[in-house]
Protein backbone atom coordinates (compact mmCIF):
# COMPACT_ATOMS: atom_id res chain seq x y z
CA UNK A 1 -112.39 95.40 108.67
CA UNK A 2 -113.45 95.64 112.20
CA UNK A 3 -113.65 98.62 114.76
CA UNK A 4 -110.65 97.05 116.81
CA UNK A 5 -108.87 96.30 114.15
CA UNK A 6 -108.91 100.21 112.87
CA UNK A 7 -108.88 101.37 116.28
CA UNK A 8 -105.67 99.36 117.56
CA UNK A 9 -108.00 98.08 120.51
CA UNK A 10 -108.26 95.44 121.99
CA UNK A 11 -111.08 93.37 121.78
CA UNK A 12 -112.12 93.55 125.31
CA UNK A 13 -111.86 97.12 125.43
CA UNK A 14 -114.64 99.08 126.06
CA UNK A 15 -116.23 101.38 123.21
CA UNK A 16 -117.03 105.01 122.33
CA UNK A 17 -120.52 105.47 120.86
CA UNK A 18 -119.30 106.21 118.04
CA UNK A 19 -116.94 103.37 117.84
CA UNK A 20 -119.89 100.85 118.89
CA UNK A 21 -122.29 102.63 116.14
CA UNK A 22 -119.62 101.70 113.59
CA UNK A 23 -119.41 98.39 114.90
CA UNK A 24 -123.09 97.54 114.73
CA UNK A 25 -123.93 99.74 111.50
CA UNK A 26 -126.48 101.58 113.21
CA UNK A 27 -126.11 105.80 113.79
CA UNK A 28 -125.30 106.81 117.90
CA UNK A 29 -129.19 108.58 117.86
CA UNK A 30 -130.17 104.56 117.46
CA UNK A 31 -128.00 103.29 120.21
CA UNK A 32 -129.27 106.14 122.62
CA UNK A 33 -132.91 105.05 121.49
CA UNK A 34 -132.50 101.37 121.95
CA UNK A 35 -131.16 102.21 125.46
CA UNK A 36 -134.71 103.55 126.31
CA UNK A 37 -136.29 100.21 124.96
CA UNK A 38 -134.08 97.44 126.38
CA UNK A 39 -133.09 97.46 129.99
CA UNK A 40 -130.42 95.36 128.64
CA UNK A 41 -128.67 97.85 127.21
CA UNK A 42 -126.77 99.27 130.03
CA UNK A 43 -123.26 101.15 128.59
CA UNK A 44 -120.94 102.31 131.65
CA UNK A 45 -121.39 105.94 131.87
CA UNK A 46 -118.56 108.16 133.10
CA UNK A 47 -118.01 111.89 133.62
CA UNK A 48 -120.10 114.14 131.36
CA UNK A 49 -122.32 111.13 130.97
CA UNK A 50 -120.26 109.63 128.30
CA UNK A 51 -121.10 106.10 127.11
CA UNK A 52 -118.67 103.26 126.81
CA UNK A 53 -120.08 100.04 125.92
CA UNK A 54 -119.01 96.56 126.93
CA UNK A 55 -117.91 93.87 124.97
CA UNK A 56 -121.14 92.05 126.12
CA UNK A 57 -122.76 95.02 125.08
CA UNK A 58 -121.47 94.70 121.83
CA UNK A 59 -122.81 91.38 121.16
CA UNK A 60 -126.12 92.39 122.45
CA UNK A 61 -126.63 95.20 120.05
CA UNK A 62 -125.60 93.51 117.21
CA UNK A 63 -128.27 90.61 118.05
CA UNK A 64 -131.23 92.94 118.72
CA UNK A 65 -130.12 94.64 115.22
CA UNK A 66 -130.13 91.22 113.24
CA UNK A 67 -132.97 90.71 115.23
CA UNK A 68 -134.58 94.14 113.78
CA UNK A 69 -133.56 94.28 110.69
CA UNK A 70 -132.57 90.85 109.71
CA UNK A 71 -135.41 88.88 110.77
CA UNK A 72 -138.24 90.97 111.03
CA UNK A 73 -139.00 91.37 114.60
CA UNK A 74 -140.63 94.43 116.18
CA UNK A 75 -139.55 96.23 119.22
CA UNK A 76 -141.93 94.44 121.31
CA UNK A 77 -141.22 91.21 119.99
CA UNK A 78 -137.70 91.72 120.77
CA UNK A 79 -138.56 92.84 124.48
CA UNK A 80 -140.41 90.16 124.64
CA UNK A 81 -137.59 87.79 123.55
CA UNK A 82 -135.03 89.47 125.82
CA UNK A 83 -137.55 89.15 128.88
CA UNK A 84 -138.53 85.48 128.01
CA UNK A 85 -134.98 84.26 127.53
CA UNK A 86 -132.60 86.86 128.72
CA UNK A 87 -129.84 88.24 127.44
CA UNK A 88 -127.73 85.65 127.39
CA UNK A 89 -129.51 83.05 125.00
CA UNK A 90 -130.50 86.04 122.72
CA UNK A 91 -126.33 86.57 122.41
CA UNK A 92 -126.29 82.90 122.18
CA UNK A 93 -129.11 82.55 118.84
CA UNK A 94 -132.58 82.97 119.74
CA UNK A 95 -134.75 80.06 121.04
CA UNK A 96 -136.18 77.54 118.12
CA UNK A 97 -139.10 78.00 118.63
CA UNK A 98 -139.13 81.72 118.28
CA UNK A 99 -136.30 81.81 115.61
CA UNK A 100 -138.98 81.65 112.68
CA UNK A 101 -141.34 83.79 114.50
CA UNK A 102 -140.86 87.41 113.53
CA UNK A 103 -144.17 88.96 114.55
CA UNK A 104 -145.59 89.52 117.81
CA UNK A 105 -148.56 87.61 116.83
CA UNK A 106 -149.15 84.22 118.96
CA UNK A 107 -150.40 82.08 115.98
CA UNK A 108 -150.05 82.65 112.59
CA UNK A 109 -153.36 82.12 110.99
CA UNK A 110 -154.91 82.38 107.47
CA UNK A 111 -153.02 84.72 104.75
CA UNK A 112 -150.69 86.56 108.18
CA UNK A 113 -149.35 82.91 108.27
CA UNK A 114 -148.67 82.94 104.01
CA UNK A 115 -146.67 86.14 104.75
CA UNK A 116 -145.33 84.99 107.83
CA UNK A 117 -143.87 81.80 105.89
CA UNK A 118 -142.73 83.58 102.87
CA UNK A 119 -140.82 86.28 105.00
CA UNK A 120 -139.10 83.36 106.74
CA UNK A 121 -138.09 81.84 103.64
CA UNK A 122 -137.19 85.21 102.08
CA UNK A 123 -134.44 85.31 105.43
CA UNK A 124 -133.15 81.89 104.33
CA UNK A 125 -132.62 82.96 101.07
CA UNK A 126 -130.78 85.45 102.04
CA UNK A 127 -128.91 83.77 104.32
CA UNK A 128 -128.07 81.56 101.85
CA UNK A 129 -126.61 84.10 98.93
CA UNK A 130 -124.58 86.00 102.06
């Protein structure tokens, strides 16, 4: 079941943190974190510096955590994503060439590359069996 269906929202309503935490499955102190590491992330704040977060927002969080925790990427490597392609085409699915490369490494190269291809596999798999 999703947030707006719980909260009687609409879906272009704008979220709590808490309601956007539930949402993406990550805990508000996350949210508040990846706000320092993507200029992306840019919730309207309002009086008492309370966050409400976008529908765009939304989308973005939930790609940077797949992103994360899905597919292996680092914080850098998703900065360097979001910088590279923008926000948009992040949203969208990430770029083909970058969609199998989790590290921040340019080249895979000897047993890093092994890994590299195993952990890619690994995220099929588990695609697969979702």
């Amino acid at each position: 079941m999703d947030v707006e269906d719980r909260t009687g929202k609409s879906p272009d309503a704008y979220r709590t943190i808490g309601e956007a935490s539930e949402a993406i499955g990550v805990p508000q102190h996350v949210l508040r974190f990846w706000e320092t590491r993507f200029p992306q992330v840019r919730p309207v704040k309002r009086a008492g510096n309370r966050r409400y977060y976008r529908p765009g927002d939304i989308a973005l969080l939930k790609r940077i955590r797949q992103l994360l925790h899905e597919e292996g990427y680092s914080i850098r490597g998703v900065q360097r994503l979001l910088r590279s392609s923008g926000a948009k085409a992040v949203v969208e699915g990430a770029p083909a060439d970058e969609a199998n490369a989790p590290s921040d490494a340019p080249a895979p190269s000897g047993e890093d590359g092994e890994l590299r291809a195993v952990l890619g596999e690994l995220v099929k798999i588990r695609e697969l069996l979702k």
